[in-house]
C-alpha atoms as a PDB file:
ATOM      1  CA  UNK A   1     186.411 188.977 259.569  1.00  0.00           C
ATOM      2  CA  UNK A   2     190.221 187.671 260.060  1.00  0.00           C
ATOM      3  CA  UNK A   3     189.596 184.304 258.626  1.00  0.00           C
ATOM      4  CA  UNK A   4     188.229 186.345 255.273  1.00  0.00           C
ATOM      5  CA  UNK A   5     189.995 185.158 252.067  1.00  0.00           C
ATOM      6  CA  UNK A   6     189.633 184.945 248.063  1.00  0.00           C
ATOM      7  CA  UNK A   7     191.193 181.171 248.516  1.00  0.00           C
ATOM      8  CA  UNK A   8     189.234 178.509 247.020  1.00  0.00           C
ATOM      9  CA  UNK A   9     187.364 177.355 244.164  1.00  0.00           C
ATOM     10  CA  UNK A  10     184.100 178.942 245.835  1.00  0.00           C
ATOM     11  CA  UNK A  11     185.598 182.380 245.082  1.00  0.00           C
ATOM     12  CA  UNK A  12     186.538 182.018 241.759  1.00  0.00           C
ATOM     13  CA  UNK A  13     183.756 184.645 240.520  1.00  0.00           C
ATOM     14  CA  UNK A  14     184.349 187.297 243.366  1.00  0.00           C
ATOM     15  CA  UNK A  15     188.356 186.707 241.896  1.00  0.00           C
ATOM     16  CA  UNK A  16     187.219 187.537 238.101  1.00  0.00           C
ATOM     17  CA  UNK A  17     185.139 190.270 239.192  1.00  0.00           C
ATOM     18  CA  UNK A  18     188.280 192.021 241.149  1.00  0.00           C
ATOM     19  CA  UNK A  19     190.371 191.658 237.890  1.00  0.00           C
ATOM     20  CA  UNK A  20     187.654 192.864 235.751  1.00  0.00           C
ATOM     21  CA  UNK A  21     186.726 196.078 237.659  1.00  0.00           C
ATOM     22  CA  UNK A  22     190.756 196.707 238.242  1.00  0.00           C
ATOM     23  CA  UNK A  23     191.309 196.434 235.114  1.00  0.00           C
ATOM     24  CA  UNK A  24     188.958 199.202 234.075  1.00  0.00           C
ATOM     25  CA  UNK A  25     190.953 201.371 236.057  1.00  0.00           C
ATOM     26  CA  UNK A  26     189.281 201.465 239.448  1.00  0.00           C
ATOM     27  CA  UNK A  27     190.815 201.969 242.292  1.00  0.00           C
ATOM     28  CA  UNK A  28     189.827 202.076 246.149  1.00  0.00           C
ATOM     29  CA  UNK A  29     190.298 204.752 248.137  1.00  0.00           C
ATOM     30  CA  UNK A  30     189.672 205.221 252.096  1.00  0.00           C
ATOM     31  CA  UNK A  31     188.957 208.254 253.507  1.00  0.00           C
ATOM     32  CA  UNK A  32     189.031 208.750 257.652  1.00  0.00           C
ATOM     33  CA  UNK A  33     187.300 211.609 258.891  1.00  0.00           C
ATOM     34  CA  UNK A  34     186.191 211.879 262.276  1.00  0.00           C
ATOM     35  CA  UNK A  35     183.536 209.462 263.099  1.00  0.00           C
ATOM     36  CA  UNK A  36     181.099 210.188 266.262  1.00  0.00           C
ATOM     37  CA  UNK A  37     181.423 207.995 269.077  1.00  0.00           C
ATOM     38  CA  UNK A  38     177.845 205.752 268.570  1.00  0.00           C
ATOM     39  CA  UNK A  39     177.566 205.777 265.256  1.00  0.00           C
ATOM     40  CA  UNK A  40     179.330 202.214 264.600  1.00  0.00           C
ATOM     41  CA  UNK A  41     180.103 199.313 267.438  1.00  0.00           C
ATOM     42  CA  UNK A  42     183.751 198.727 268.896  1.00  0.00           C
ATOM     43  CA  UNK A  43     185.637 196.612 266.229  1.00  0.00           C
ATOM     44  CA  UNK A  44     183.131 196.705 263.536  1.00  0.00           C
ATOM     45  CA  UNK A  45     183.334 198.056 260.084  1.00  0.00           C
ATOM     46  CA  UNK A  46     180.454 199.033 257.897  1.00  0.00           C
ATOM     47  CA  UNK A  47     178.851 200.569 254.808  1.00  0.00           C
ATOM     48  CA  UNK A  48     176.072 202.328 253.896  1.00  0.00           C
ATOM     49  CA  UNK A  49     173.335 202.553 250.793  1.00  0.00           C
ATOM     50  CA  UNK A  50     175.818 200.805 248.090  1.00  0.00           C
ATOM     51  CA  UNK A  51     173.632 201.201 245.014  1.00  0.00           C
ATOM     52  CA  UNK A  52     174.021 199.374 241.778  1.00  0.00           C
ATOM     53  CA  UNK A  53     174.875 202.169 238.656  1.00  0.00           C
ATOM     54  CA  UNK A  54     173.741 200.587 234.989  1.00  0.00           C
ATOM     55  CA  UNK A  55     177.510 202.231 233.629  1.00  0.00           C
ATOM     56  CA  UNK A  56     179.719 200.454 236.141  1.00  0.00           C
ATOM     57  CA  UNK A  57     181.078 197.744 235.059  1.00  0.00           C
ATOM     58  CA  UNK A  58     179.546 193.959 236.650  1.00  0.00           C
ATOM     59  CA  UNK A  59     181.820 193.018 239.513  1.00  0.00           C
ATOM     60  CA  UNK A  60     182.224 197.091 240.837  1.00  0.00           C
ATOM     61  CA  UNK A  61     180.654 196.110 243.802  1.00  0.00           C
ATOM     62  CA  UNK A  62     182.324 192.741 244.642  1.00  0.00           C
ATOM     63  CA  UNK A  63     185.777 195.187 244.036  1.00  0.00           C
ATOM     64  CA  UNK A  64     184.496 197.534 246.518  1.00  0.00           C
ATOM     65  CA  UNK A  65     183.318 195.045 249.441  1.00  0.00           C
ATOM     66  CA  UNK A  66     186.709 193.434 249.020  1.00  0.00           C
ATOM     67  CA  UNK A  67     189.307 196.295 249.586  1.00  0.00           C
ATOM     68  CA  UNK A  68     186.910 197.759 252.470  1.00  0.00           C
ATOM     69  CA  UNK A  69     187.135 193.976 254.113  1.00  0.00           C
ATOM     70  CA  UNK A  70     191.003 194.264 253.589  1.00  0.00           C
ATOM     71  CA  UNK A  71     191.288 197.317 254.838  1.00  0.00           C
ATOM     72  CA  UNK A  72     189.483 196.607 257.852  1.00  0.00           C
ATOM     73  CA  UNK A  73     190.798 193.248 258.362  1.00  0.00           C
ATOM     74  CA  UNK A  74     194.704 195.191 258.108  1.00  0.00           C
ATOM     75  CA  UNK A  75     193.335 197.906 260.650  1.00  0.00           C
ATOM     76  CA  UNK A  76     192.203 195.158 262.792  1.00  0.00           C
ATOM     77  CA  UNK A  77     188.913 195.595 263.049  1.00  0.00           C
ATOM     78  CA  UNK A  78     187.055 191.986 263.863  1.00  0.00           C
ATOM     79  CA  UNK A  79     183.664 192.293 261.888  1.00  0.00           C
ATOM     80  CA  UNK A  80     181.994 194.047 259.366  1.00  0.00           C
ATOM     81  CA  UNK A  81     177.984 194.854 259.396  1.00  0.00           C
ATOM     82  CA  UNK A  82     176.690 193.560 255.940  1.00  0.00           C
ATOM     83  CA  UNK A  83     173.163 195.187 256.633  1.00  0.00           C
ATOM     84  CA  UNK A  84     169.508 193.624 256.834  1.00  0.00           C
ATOM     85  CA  UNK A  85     168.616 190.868 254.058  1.00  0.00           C
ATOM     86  CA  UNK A  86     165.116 191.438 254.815  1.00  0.00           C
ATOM     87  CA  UNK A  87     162.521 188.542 254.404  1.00  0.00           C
ATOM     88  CA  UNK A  88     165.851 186.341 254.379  1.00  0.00           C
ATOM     89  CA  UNK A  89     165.040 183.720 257.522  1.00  0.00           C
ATOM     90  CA  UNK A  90     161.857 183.027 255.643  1.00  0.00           C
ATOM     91  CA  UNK A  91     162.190 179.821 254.033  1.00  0.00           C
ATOM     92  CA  UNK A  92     158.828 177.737 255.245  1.00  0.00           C
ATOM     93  CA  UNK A  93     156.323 179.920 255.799  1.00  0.00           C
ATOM     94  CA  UNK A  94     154.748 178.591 259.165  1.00  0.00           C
ATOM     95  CA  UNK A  95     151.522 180.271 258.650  1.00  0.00           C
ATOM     96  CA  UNK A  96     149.263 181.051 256.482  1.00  0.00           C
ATOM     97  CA  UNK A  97     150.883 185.223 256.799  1.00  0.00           C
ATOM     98  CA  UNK A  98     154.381 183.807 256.356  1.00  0.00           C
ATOM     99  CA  UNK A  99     153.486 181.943 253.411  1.00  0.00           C
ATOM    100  CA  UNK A 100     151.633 184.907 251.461  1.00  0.00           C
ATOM    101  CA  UNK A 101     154.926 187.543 252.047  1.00  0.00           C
ATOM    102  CA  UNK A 102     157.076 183.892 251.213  1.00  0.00           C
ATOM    103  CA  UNK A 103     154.968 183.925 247.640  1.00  0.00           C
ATOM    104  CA  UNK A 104     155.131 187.774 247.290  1.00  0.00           C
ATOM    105  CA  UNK A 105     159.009 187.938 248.044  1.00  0.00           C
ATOM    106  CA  UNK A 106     159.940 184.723 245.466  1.00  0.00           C
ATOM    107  CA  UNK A 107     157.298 186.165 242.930  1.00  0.00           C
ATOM    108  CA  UNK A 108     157.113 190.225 242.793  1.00  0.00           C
ATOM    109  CA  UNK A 109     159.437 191.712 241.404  1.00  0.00           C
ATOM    110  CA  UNK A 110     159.147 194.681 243.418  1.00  0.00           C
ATOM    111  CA  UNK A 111     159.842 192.301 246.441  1.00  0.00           C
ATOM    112  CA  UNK A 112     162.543 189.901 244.794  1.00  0.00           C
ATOM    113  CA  UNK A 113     165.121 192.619 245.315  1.00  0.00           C
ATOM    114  CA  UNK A 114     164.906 190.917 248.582  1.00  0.00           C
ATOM    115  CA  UNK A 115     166.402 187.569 247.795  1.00  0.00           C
ATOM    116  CA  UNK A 116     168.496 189.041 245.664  1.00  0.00           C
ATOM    117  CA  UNK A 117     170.351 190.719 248.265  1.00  0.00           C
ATOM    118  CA  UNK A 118     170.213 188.211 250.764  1.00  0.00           C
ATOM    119  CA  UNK A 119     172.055 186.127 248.125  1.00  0.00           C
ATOM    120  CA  UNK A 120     174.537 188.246 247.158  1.00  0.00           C
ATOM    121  CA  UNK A 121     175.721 188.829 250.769  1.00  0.00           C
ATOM    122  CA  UNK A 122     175.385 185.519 251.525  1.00  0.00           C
ATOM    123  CA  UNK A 123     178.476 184.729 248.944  1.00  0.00           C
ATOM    124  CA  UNK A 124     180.697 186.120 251.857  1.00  0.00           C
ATOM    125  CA  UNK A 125     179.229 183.632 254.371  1.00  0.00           C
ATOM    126  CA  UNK A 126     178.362 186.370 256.999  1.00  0.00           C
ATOM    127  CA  UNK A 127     176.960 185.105 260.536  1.00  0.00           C
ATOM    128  CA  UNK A 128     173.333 185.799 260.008  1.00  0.00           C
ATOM    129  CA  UNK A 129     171.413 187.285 262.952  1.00  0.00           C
ATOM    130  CA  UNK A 130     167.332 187.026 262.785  1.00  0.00           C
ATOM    131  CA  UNK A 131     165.798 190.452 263.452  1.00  0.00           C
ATOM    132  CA  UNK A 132     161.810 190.368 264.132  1.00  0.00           C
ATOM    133  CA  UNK A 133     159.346 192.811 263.433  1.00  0.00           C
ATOM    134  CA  UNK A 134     155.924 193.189 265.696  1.00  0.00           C
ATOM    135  CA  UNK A 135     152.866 194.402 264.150  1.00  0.00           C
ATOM    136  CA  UNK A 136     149.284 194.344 265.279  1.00  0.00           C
ATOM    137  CA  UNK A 137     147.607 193.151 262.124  1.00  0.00           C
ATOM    138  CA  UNK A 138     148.701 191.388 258.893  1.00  0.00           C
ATOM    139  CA  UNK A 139     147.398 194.397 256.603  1.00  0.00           C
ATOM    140  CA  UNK A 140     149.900 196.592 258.046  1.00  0.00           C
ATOM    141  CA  UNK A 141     152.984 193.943 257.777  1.00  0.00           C
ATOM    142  CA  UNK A 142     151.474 193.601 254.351  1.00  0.00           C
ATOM    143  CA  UNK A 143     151.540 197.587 253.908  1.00  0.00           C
ATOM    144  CA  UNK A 144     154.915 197.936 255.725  1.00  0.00           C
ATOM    145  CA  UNK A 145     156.485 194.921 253.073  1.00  0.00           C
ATOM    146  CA  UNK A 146     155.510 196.861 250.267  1.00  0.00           C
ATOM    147  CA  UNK A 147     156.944 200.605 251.180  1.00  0.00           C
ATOM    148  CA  UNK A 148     160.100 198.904 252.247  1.00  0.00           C
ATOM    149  CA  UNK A 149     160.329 197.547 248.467  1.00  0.00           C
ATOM    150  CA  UNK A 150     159.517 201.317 247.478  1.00  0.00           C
ATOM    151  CA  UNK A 151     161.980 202.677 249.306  1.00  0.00           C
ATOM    152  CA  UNK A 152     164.794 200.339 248.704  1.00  0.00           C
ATOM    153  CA  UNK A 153     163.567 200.104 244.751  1.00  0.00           C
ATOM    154  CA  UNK A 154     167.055 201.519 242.482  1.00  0.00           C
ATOM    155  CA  UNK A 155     166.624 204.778 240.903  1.00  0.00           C
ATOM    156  CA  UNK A 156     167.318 203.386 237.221  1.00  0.00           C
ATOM    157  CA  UNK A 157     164.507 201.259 237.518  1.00  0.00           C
END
């Protein structure tokens, strides 16, 4: 989180997207209230269910991840949870399972939401952490894959 920056040619777009947004007249705004002890880890910021909204402007949400890393990074907080990228670590497909959700998730639409966001976190070079899922047969991975793209499917869809 502390070695954060916009520096570089590599953040060129997130730059333009800051300017574009601000100058549209948006503004960032932290509010405080009282946060139960549990709810996030020692020295880690997050967010929760940032949606995209067809009349914001393109960059909104680059604007928004930006001032809540700088305010956490000025507070001194020394990470910030991005979320799951779900389906991100899967880039082989080992077996014949792993290849069939590898082909749904680069050819569904319903599941290419996933890439999607893994990519557009991946822009601010998190540390990614593999989390692993157990299930007892490949119908219900199958079944689970396809209500997570339900439920994470945008409402002006």
């Amino acid at each position: 989180m502390q070695s954060f920056t916009l520096r570089g040619r590599d953040k060129k777009s997130i730059r333009n997207a800051l300017k574009k947004v601000e100058s549209a007249g948006f503004q960032v705004h932290v509010y405080e209230p009282p946060i139960r002890g549990g709810i996030i880890q020692k020295n880690e910021g997050t967010y929760d269910l940032i949606r995209k909204s067809n009349d914001a402007p393109n960059g909104t949400l680059d604007y928004l991840l930006v001032h809540i890393f700088e305010y956490l990074k000025a507070k001194g907080y020394n990470s910030v949870n991005l979320g799951l990228a779900p389906l991100a670590g899967l880039e082989k497909g080992e077996n014949l399972t792993e290849r069939t959700i590898k082909f749904a998730r680069d050819n569904f639409r319903q599941m290419s939401r996933f890439k999607g966001l893994y990519e557009y976190k991946d822009k601010f070079q998190p540390i990614w952490k593999n989390k692993h899922l157990i299930y007892g047969n490949t119908y219900e991975l199958v079944q689970f894959l396809m209500i997570l793209g339900q439920v994470s499917k945008p409402d002006n869809d």
